[in-house]
C-alpha atoms as a PDB file:
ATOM      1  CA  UNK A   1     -23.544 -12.075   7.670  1.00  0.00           C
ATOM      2  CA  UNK A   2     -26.579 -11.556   9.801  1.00  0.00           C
ATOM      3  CA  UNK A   3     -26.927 -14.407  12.329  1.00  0.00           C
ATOM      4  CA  UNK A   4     -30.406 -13.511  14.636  1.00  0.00           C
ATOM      5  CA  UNK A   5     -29.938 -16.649  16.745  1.00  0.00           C
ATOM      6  CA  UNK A   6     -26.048 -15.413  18.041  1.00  0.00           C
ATOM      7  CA  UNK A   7     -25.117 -14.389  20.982  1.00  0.00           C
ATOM      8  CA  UNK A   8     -22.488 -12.417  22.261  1.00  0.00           C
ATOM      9  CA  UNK A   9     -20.888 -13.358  25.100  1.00  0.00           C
ATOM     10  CA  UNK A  10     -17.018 -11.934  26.460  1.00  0.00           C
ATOM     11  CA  UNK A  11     -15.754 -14.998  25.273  1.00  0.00           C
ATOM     12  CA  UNK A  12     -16.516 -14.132  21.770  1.00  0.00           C
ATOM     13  CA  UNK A  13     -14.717 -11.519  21.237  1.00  0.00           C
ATOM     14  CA  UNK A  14     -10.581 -11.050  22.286  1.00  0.00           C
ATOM     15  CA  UNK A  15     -10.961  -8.895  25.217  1.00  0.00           C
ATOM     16  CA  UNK A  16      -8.144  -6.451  23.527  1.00  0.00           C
ATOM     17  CA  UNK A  17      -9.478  -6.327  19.801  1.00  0.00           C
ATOM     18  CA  UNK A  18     -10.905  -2.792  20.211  1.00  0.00           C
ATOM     19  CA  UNK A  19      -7.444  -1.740  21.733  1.00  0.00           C
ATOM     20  CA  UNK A  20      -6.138  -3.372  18.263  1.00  0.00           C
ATOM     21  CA  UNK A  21      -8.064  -2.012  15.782  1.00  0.00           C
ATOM     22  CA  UNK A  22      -7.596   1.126  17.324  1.00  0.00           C
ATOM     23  CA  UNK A  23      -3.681   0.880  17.064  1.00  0.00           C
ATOM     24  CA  UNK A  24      -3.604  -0.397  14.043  1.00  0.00           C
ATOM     25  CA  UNK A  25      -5.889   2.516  12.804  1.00  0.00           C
ATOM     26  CA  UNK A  26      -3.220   5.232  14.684  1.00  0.00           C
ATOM     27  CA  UNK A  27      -0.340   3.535  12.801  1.00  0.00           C
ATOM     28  CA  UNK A  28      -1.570   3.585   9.885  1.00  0.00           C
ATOM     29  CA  UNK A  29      -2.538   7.006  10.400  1.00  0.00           C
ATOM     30  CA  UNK A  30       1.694   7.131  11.455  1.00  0.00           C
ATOM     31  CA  UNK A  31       2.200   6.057   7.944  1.00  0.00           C
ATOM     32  CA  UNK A  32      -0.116   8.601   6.111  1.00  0.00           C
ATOM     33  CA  UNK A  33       1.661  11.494   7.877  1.00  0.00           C
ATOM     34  CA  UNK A  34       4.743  10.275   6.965  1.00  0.00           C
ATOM     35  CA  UNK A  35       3.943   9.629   3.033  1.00  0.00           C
ATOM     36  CA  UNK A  36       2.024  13.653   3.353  1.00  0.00           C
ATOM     37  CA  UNK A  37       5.731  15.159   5.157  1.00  0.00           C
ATOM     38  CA  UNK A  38       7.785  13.419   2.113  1.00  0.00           C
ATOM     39  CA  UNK A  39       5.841  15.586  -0.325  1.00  0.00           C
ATOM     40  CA  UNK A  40       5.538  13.016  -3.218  1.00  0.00           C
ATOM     41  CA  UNK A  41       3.749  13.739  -6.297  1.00  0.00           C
ATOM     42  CA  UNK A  42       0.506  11.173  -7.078  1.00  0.00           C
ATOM     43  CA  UNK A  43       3.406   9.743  -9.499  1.00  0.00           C
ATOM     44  CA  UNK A  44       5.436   8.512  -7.046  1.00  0.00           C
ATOM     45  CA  UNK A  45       2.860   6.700  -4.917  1.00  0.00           C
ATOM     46  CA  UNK A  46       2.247   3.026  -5.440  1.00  0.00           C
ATOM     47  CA  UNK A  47      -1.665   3.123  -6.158  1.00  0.00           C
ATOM     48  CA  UNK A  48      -1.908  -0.206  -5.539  1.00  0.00           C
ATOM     49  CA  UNK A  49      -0.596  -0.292  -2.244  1.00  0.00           C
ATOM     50  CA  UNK A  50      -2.287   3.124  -0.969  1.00  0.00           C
ATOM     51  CA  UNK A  51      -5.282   1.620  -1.872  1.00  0.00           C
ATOM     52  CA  UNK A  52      -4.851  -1.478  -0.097  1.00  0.00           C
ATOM     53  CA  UNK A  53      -4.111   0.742   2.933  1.00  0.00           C
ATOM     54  CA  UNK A  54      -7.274   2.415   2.615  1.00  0.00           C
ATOM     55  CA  UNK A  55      -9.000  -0.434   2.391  1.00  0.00           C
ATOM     56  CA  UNK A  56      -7.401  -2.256   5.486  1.00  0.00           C
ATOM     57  CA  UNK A  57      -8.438   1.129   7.172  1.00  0.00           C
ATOM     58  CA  UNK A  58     -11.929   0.815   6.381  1.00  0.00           C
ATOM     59  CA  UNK A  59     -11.990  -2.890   7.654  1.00  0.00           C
ATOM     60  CA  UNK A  60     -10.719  -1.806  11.031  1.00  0.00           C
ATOM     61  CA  UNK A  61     -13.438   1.472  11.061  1.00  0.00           C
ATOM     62  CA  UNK A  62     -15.940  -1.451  10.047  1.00  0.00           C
ATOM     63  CA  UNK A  63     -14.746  -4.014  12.867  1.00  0.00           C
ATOM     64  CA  UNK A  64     -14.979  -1.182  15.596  1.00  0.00           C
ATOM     65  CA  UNK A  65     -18.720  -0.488  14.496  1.00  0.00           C
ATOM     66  CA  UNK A  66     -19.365  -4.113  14.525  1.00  0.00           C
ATOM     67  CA  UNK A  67     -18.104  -4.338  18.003  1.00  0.00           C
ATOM     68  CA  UNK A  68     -20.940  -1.474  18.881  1.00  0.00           C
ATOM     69  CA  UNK A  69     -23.662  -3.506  17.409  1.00  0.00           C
ATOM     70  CA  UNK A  70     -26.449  -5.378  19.369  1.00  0.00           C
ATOM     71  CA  UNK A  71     -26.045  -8.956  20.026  1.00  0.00           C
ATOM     72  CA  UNK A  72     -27.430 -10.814  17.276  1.00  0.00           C
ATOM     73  CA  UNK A  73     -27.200  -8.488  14.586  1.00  0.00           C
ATOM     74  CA  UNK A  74     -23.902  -9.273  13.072  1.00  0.00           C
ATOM     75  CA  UNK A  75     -22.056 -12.987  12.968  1.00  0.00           C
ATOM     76  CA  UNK A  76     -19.737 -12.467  15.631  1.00  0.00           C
ATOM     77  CA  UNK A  77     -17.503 -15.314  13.865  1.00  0.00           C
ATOM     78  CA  UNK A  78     -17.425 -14.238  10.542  1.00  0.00           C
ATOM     79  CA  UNK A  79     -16.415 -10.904  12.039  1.00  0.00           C
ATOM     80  CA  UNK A  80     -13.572 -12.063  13.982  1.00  0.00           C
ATOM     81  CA  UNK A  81     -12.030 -13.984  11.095  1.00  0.00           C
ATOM     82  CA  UNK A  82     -12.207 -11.344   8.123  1.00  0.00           C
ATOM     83  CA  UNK A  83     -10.651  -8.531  11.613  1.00  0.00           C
ATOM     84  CA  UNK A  84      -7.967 -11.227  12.160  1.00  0.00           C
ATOM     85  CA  UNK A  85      -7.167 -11.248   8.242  1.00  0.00           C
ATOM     86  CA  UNK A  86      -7.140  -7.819   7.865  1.00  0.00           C
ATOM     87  CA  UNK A  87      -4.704  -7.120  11.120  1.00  0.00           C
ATOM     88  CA  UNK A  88      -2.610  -9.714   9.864  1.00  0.00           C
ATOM     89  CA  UNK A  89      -1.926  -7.640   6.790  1.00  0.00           C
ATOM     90  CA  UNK A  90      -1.372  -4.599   8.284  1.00  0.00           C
ATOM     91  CA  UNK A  91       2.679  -5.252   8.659  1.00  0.00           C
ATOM     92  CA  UNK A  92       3.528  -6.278   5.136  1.00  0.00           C
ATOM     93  CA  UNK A  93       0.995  -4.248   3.639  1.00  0.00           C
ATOM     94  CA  UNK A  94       3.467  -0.785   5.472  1.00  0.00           C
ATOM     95  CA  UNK A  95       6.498  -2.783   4.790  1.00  0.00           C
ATOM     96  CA  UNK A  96       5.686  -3.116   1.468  1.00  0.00           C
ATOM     97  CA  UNK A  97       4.659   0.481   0.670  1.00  0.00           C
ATOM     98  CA  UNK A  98       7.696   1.985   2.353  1.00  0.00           C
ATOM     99  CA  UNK A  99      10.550  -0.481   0.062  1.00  0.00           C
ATOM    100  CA  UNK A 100       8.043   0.450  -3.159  1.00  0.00           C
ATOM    101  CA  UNK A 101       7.733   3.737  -2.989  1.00  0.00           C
ATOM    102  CA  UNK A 102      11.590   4.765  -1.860  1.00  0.00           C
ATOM    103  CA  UNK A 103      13.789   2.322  -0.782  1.00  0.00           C
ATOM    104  CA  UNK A 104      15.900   5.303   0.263  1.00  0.00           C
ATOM    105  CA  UNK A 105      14.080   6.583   2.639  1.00  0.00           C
ATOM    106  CA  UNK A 106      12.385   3.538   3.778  1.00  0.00           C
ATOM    107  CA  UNK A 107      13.180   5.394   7.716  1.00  0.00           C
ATOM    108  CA  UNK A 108      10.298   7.887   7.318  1.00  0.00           C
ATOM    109  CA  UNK A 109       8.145   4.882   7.422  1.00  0.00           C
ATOM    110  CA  UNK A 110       6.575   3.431  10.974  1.00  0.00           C
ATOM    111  CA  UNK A 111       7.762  -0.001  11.825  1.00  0.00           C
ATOM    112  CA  UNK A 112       4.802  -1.793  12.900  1.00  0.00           C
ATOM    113  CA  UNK A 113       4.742  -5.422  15.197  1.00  0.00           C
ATOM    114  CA  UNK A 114       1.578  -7.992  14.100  1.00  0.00           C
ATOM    115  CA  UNK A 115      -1.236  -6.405  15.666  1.00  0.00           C
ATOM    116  CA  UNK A 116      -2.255 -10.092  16.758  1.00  0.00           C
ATOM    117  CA  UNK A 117       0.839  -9.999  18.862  1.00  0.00           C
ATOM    118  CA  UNK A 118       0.431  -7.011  20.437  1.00  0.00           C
ATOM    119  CA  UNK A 119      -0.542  -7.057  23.775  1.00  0.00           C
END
């Protein structure tokens, strides 16, 4: 992933992304708070699914460190594609939780827009 000949210019990197990755970090944190107020037992929640959460999570703390790093230390385009993937995901990944863990109460979940579409 290390590319010592890049470098970084504006038009590398979506002027926004930051703003994206940090939205997509507060909704998910939306959705946490919601799953901790329903009170359900380990059981009940889809370990599969949390941990996919968790893991987009970690993506989107890894993108915002990569967007602190020096030119030339990271490959700006093999950062920008695996970011886009993993804000792509965001939506179903929520969607999915809330209808597998309780369809019933499906409204204590966030409903979150593509973070790509954001603006």
């Amino acid at each position: 992933m290390l590319d010592p000949m890049a470098r970084r210019t504006s038009e590398d990197i979506p002027a926004d992304l930051r703003a994206r990755l940090e939205t997509a970090r507060l909704d998910l944190l939306a959705l946490f708070r919601a799953l901790d107020r329903m009170s359900l037992t380990p059981q009940q929640i889809p370990q599969r699914l949390i941990r996919q959460l968790f893991e987009l999570d970690a993506d989107y703390v890894e993108a915002l460190w990569g967007l602190d790093q020096p030119p030339g230390k990271l490959s700006v385009s093999a950062m920008l594609r695996d970011t886009q993937a993993a804000l792509e995901q965001l939506p179903a990944a929520c969607s999915d939780y809330g209808k597998t863990s309780h369809p019933g109460r499906s409204s204590h979940f966030p409903t979150l827009k593509s973070p790509s579409a954001r603006s």
